[in-house]
PDB file of N, CA and C in Angstrom:
ATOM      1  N   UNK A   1      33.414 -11.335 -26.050  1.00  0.00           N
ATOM      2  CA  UNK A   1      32.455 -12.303 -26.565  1.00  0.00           C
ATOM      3  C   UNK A   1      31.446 -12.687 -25.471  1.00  0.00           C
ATOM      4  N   UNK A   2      31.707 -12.942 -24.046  1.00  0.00           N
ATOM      5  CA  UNK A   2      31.312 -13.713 -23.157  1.00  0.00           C
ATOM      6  C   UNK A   2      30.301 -12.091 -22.880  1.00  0.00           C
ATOM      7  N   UNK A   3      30.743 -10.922 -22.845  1.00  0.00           N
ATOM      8  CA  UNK A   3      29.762 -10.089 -22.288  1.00  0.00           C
ATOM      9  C   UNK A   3      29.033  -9.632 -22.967  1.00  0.00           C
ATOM     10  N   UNK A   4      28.935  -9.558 -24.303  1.00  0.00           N
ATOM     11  CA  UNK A   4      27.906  -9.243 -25.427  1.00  0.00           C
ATOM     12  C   UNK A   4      26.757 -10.384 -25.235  1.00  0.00           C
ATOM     13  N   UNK A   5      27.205 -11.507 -25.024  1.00  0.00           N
ATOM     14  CA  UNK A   5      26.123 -13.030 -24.841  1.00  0.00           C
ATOM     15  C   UNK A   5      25.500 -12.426 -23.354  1.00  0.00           C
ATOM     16  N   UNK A   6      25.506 -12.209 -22.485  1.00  0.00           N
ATOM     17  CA  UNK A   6      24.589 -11.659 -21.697  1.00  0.00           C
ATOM     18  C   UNK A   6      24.418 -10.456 -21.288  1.00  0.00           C
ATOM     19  N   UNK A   7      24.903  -9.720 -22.379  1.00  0.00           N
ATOM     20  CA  UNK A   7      23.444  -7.916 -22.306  1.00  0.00           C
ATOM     21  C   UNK A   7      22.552  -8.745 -23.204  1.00  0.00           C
ATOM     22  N   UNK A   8      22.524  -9.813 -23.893  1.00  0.00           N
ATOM     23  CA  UNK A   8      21.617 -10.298 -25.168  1.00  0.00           C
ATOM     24  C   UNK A   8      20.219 -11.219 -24.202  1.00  0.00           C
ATOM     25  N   UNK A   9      21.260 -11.632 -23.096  1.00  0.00           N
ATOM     26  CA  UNK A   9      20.489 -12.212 -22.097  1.00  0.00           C
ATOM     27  C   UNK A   9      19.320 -11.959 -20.951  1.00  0.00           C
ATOM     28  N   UNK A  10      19.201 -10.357 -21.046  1.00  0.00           N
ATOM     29  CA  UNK A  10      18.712  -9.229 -19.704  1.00  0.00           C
ATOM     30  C   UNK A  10      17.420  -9.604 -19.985  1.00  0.00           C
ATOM     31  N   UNK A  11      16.777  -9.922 -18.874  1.00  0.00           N
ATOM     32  CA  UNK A  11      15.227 -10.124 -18.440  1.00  0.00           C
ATOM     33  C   UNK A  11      15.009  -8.749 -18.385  1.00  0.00           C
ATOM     34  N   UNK A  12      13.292  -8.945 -19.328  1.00  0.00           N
ATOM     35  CA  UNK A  12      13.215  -6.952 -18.500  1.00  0.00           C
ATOM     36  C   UNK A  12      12.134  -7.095 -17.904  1.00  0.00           C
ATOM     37  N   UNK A  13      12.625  -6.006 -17.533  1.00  0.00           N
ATOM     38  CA  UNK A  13      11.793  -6.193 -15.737  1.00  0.00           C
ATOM     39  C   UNK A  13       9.770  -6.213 -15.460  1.00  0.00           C
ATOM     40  N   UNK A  14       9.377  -6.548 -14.785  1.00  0.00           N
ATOM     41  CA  UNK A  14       7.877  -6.228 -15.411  1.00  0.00           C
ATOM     42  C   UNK A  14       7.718  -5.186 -15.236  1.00  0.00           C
ATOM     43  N   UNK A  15       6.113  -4.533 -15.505  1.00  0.00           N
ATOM     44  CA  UNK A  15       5.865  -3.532 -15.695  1.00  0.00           C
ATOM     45  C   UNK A  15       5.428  -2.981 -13.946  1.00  0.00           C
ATOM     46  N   UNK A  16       5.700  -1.540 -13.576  1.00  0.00           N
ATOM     47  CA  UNK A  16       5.150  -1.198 -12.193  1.00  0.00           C
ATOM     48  C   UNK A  16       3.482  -1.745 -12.093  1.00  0.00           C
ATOM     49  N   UNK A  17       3.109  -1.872 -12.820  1.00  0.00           N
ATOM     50  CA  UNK A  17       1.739  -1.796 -11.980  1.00  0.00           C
ATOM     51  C   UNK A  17       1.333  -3.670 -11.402  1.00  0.00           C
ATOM     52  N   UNK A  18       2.029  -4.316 -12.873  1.00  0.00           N
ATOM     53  CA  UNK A  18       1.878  -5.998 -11.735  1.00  0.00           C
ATOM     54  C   UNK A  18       2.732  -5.873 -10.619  1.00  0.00           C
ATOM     55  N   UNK A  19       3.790  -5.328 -10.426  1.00  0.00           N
ATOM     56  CA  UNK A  19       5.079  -5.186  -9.583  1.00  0.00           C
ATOM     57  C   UNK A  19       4.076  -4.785  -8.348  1.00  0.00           C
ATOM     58  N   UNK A  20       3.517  -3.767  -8.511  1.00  0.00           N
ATOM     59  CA  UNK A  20       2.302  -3.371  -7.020  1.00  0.00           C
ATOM     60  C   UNK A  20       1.395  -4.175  -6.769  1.00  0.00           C
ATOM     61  N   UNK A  21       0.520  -4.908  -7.845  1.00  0.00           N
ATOM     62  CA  UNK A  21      -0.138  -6.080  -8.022  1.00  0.00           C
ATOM     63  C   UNK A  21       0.088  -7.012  -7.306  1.00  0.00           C
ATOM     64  N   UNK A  22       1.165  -7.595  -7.630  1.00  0.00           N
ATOM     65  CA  UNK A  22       2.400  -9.111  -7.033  1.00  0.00           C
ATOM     66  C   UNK A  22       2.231  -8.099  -5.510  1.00  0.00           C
ATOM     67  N   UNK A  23       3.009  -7.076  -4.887  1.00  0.00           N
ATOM     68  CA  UNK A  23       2.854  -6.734  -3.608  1.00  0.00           C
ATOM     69  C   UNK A  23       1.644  -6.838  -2.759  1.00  0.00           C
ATOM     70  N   UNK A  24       0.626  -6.171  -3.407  1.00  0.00           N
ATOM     71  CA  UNK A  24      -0.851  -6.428  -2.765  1.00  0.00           C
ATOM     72  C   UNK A  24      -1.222  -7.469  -2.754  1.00  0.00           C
ATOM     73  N   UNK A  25      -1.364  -8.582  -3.530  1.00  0.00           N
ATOM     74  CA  UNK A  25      -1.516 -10.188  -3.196  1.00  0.00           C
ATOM     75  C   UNK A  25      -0.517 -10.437  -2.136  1.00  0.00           C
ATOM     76  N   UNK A  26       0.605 -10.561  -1.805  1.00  0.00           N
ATOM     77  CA  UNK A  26       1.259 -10.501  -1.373  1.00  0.00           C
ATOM     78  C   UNK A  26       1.151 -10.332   0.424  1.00  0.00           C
ATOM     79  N   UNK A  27       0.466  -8.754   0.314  1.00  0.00           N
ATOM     80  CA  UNK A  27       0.238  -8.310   1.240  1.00  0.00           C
ATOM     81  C   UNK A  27      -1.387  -8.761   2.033  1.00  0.00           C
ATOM     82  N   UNK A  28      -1.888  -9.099   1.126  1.00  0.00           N
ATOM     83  CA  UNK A  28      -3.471  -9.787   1.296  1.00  0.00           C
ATOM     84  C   UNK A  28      -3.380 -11.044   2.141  1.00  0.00           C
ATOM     85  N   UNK A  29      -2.193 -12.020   1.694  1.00  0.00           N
ATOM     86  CA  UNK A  29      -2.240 -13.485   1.648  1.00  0.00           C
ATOM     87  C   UNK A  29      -1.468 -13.288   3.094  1.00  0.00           C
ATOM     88  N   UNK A  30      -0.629 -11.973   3.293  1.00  0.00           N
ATOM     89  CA  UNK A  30      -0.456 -12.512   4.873  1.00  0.00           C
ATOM     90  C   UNK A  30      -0.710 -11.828   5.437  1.00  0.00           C
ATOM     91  N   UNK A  31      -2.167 -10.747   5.358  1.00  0.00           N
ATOM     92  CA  UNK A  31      -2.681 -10.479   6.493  1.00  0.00           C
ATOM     93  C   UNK A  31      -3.964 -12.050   7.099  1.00  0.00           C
ATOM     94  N   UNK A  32      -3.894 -12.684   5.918  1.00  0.00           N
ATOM     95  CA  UNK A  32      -5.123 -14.108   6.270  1.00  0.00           C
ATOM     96  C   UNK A  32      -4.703 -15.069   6.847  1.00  0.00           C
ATOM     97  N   UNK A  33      -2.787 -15.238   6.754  1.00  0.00           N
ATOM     98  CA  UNK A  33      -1.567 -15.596   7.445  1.00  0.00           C
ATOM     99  C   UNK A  33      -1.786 -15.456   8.450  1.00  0.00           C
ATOM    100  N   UNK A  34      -1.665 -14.260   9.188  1.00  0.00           N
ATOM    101  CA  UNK A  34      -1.326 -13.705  11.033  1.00  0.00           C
ATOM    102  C   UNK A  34      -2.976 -13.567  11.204  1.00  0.00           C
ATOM    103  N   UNK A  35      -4.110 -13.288  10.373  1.00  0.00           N
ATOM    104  CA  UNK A  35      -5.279 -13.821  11.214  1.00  0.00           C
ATOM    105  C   UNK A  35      -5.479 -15.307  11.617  1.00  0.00           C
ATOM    106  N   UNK A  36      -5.197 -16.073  10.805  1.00  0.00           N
ATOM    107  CA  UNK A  36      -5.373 -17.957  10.960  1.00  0.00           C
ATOM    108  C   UNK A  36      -4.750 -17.771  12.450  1.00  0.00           C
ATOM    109  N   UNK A  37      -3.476 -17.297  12.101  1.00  0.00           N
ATOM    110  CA  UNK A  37      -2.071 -17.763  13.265  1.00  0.00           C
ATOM    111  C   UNK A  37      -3.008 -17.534  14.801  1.00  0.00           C
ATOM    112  N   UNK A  38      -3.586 -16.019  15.031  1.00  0.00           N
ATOM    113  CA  UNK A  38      -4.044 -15.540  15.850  1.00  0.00           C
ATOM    114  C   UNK A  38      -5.140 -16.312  16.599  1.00  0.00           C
ATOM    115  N   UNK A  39      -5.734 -16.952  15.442  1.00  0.00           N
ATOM    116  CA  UNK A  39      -7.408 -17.587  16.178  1.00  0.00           C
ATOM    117  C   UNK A  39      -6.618 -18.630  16.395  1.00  0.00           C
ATOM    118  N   UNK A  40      -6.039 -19.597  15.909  1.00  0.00           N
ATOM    119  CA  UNK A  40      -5.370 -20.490  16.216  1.00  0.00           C
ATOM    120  C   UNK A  40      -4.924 -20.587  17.877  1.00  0.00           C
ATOM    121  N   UNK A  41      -3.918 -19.801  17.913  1.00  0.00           N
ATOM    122  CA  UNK A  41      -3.275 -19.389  18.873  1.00  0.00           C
ATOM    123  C   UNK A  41      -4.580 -19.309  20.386  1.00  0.00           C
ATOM    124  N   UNK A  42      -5.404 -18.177  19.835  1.00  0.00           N
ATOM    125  CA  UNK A  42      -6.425 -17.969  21.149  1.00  0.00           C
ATOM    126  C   UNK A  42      -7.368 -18.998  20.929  1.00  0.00           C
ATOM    127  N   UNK A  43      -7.552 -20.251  20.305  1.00  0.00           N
ATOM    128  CA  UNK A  43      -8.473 -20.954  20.234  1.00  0.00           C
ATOM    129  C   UNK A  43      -8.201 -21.957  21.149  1.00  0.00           C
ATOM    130  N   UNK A  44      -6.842 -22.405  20.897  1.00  0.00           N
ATOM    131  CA  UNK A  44      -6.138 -23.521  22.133  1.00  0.00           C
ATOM    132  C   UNK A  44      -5.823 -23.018  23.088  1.00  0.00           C
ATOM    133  N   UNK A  45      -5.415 -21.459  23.514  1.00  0.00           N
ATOM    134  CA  UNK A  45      -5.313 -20.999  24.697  1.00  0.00           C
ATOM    135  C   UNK A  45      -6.356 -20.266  25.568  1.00  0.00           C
ATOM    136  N   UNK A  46      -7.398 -19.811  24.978  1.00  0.00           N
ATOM    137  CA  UNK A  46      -8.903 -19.083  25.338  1.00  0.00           C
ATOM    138  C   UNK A  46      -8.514 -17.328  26.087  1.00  0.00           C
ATOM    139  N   UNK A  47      -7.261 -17.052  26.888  1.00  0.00           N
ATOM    140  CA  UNK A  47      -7.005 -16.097  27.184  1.00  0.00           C
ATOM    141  C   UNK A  47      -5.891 -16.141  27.191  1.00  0.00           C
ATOM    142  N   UNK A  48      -5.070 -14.910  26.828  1.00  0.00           N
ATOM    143  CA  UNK A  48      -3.699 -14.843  26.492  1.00  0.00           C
ATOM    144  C   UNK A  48      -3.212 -13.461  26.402  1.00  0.00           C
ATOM    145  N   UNK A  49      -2.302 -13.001  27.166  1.00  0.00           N
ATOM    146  CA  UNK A  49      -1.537 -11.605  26.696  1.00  0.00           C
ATOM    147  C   UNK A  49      -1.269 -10.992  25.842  1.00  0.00           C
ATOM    148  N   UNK A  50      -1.622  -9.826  25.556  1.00  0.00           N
ATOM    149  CA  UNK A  50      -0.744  -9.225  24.386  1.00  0.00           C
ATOM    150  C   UNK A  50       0.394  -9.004  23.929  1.00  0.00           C
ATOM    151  N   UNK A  51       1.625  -9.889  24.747  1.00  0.00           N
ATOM    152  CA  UNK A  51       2.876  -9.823  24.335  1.00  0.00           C
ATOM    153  C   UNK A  51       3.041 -11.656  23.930  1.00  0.00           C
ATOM    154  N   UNK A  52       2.063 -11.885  24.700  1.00  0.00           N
ATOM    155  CA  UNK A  52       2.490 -13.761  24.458  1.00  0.00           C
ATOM    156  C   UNK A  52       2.113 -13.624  23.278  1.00  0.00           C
ATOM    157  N   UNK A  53       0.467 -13.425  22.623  1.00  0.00           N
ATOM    158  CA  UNK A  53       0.285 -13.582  21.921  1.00  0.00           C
ATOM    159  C   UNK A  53       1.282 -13.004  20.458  1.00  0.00           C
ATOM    160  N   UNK A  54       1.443 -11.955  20.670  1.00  0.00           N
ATOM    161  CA  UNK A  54       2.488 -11.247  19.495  1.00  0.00           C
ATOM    162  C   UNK A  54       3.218 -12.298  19.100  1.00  0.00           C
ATOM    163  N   UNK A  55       4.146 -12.453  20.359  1.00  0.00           N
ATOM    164  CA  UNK A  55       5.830 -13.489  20.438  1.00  0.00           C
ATOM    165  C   UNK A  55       4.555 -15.095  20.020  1.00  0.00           C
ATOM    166  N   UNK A  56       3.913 -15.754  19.981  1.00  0.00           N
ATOM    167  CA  UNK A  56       3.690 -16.908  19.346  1.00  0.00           C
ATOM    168  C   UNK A  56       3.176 -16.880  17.688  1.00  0.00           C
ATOM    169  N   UNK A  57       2.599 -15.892  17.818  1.00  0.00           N
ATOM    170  CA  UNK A  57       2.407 -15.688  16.588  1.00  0.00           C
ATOM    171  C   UNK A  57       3.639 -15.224  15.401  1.00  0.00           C
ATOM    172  N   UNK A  58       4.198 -14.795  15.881  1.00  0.00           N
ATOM    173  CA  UNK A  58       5.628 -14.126  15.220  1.00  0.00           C
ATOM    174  C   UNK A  58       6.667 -16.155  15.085  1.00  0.00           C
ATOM    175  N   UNK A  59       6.203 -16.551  16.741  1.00  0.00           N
ATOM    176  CA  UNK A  59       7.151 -17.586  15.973  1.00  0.00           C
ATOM    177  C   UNK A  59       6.253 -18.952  14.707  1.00  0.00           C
ATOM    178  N   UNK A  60       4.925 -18.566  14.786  1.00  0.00           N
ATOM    179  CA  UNK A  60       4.564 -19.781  14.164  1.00  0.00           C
ATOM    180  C   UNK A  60       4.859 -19.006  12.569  1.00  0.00           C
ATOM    181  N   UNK A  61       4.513 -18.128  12.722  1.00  0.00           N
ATOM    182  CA  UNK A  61       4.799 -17.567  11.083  1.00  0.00           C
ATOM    183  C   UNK A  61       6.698 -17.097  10.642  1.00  0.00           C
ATOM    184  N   UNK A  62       7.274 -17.495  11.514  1.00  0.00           N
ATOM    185  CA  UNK A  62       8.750 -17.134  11.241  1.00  0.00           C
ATOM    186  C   UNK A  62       9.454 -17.940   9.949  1.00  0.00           C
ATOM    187  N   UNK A  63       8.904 -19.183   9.817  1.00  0.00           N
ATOM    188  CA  UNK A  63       9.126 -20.099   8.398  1.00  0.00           C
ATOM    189  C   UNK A  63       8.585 -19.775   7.435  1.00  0.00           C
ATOM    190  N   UNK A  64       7.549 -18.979   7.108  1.00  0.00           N
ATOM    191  CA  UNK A  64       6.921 -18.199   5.855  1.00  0.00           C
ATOM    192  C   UNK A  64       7.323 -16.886   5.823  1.00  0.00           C
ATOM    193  N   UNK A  65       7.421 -15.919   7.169  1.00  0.00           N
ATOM    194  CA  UNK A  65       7.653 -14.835   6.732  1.00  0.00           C
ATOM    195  C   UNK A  65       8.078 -13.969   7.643  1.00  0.00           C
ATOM    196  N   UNK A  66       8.911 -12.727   7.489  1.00  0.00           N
ATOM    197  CA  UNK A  66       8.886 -12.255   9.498  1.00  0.00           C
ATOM    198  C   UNK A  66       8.014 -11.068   9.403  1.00  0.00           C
ATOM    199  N   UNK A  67       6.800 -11.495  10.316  1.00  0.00           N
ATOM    200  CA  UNK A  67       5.523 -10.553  10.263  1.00  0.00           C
ATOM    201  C   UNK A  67       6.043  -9.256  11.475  1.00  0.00           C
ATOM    202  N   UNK A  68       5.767  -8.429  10.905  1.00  0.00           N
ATOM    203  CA  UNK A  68       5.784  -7.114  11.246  1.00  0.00           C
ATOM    204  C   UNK A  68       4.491  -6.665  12.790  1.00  0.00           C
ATOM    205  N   UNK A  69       5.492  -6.343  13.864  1.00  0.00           N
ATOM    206  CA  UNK A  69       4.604  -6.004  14.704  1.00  0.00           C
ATOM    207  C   UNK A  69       3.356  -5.148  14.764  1.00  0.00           C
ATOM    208  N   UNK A  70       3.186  -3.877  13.597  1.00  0.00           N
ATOM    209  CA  UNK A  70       2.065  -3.338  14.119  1.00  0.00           C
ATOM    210  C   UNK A  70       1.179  -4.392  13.116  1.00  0.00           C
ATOM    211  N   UNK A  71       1.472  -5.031  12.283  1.00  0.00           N
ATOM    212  CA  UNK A  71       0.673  -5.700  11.300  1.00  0.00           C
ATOM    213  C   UNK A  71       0.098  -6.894  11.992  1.00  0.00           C
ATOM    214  N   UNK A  72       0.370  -7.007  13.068  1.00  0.00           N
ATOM    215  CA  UNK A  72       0.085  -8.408  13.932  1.00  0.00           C
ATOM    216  C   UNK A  72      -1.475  -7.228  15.189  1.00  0.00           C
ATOM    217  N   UNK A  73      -1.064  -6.320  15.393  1.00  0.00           N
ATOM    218  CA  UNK A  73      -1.423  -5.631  16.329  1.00  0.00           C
ATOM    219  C   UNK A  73      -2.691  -4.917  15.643  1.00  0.00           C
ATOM    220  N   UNK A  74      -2.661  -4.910  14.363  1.00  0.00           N
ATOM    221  CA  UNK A  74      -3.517  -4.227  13.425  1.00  0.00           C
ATOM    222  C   UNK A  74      -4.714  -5.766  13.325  1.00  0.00           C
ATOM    223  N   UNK A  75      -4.182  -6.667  12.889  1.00  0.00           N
ATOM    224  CA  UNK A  75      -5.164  -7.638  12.437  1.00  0.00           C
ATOM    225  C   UNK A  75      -5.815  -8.413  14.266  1.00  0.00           C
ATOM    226  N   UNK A  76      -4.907  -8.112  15.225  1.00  0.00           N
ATOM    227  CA  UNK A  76      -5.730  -8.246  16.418  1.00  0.00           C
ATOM    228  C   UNK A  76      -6.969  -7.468  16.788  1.00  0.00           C
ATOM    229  N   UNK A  77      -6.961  -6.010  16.560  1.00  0.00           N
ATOM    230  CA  UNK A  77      -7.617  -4.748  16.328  1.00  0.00           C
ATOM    231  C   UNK A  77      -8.783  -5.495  15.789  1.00  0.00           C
ATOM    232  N   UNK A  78      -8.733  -5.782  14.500  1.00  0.00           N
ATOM    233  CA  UNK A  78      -9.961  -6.116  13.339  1.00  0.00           C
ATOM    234  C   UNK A  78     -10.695  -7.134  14.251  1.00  0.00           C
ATOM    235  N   UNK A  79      -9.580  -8.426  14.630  1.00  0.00           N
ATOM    236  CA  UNK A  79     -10.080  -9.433  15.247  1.00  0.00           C
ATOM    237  C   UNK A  79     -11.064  -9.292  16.091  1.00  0.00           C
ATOM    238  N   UNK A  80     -10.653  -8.439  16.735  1.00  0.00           N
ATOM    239  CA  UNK A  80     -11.853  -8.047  18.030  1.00  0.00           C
ATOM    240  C   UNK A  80     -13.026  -6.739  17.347  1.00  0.00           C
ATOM    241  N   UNK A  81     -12.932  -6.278  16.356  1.00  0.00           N
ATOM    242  CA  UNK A  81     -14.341  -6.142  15.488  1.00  0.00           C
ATOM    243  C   UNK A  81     -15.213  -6.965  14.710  1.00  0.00           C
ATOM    244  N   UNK A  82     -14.339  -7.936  14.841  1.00  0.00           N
ATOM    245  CA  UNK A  82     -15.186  -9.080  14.243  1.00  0.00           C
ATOM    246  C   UNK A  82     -15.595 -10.035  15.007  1.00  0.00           C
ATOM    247  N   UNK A  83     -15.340  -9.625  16.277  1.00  0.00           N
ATOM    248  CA  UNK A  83     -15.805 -10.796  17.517  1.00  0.00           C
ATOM    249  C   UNK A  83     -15.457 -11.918  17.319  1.00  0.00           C
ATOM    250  N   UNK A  84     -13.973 -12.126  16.999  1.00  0.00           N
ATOM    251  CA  UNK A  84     -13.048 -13.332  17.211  1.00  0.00           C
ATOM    252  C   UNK A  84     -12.809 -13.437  18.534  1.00  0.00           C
ATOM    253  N   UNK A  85     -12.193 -12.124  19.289  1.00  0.00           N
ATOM    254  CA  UNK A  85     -11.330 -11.988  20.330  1.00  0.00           C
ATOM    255  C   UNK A  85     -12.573 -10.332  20.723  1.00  0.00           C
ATOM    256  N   UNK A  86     -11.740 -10.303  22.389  1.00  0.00           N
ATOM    257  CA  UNK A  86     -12.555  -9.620  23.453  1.00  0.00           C
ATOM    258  C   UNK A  86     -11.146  -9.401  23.792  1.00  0.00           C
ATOM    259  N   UNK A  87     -11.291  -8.343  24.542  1.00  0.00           N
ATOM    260  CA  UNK A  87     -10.129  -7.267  25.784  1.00  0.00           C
ATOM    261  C   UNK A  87     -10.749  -8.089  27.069  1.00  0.00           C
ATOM    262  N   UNK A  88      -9.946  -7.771  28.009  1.00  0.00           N
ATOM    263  CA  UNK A  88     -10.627  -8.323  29.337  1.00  0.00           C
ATOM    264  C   UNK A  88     -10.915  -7.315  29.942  1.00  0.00           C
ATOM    265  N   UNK A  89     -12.171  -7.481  30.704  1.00  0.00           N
ATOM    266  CA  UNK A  89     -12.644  -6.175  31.039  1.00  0.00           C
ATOM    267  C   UNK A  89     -11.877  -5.341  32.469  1.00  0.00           C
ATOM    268  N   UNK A  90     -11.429  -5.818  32.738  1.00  0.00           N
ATOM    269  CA  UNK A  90     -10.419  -5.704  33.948  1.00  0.00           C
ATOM    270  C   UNK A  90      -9.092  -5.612  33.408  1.00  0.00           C
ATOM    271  N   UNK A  91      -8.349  -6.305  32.523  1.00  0.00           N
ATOM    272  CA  UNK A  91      -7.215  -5.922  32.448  1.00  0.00           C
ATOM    273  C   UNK A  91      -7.032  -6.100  30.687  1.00  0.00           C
ATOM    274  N   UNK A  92      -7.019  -4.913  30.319  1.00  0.00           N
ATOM    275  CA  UNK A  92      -7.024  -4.670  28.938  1.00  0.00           C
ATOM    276  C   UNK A  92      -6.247  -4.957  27.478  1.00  0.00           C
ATOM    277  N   UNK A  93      -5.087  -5.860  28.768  1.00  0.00           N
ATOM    278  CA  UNK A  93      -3.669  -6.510  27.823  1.00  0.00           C
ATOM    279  C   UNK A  93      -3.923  -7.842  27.637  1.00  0.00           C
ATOM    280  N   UNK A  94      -5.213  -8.458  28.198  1.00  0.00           N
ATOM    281  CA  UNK A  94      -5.653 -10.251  27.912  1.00  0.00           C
ATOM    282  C   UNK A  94      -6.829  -9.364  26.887  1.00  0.00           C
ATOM    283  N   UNK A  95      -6.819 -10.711  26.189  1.00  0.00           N
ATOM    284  CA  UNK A  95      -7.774 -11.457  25.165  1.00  0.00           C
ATOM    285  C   UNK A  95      -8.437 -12.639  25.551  1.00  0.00           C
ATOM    286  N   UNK A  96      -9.802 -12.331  25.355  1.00  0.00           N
ATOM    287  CA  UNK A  96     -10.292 -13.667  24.930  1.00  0.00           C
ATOM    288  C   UNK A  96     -10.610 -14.345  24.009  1.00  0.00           C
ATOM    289  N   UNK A  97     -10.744 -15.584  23.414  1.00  0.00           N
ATOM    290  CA  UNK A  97     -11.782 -16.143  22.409  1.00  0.00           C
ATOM    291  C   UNK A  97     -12.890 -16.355  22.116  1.00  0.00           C
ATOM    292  N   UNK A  98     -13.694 -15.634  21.674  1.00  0.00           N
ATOM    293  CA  UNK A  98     -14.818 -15.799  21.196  1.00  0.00           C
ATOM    294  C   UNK A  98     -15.676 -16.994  20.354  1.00  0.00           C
ATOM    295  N   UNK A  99     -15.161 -16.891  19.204  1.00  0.00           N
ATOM    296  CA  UNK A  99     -15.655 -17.373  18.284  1.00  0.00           C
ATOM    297  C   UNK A  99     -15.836 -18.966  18.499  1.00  0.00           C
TER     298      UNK A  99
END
């Protein structure tokens, strides 16, 4: 009795394409996540390492989500095409702040 009442019960599942949908929002909302985190980060510090920066950013976003290193390393990349952040011209593992 008890197992006929929930096969009657089965959620079905959505369809693949919101399922990729839901992922790409998903994936959108925290690459805008670890950019905030980043300017943030080099805005109060003005120059900063590329390992500090990783490790602070990883911990301010650790309560929403655990961000993935090249995905942190990827949106630093952009950062500095968008003239948020600069390499140091001397030593290529600092950042600066720009913006």
């Amino acid at each position: 009795m008890l197992r006929s009442k929930l096969k009657s019960m089965q959620i079905p599942l959505p369809p693949v394409d919101e399922k990729k949908k839901v992922i790409e929002d998903v994936d959108k909302d925290r690459t805008y996540a670890i950019d905030a985190s980043i300017v943030r980060i080099m805005k109060s510090r003005k120059v900063l390492g590329h390992q500090q920066l990783v490790m602070e950013c990883v911990e301010q976003l650790r309560h929403m989500f655990k961000p993935d290193f090249k995905a942190i390393k990827k949106r630093i990349e952009d950062l500095i095409t968008r003239d948020y952040l600069e390499r140091d011209k001397d030593s290529p593992n600092l950042f600066r702040y720009l913006a």
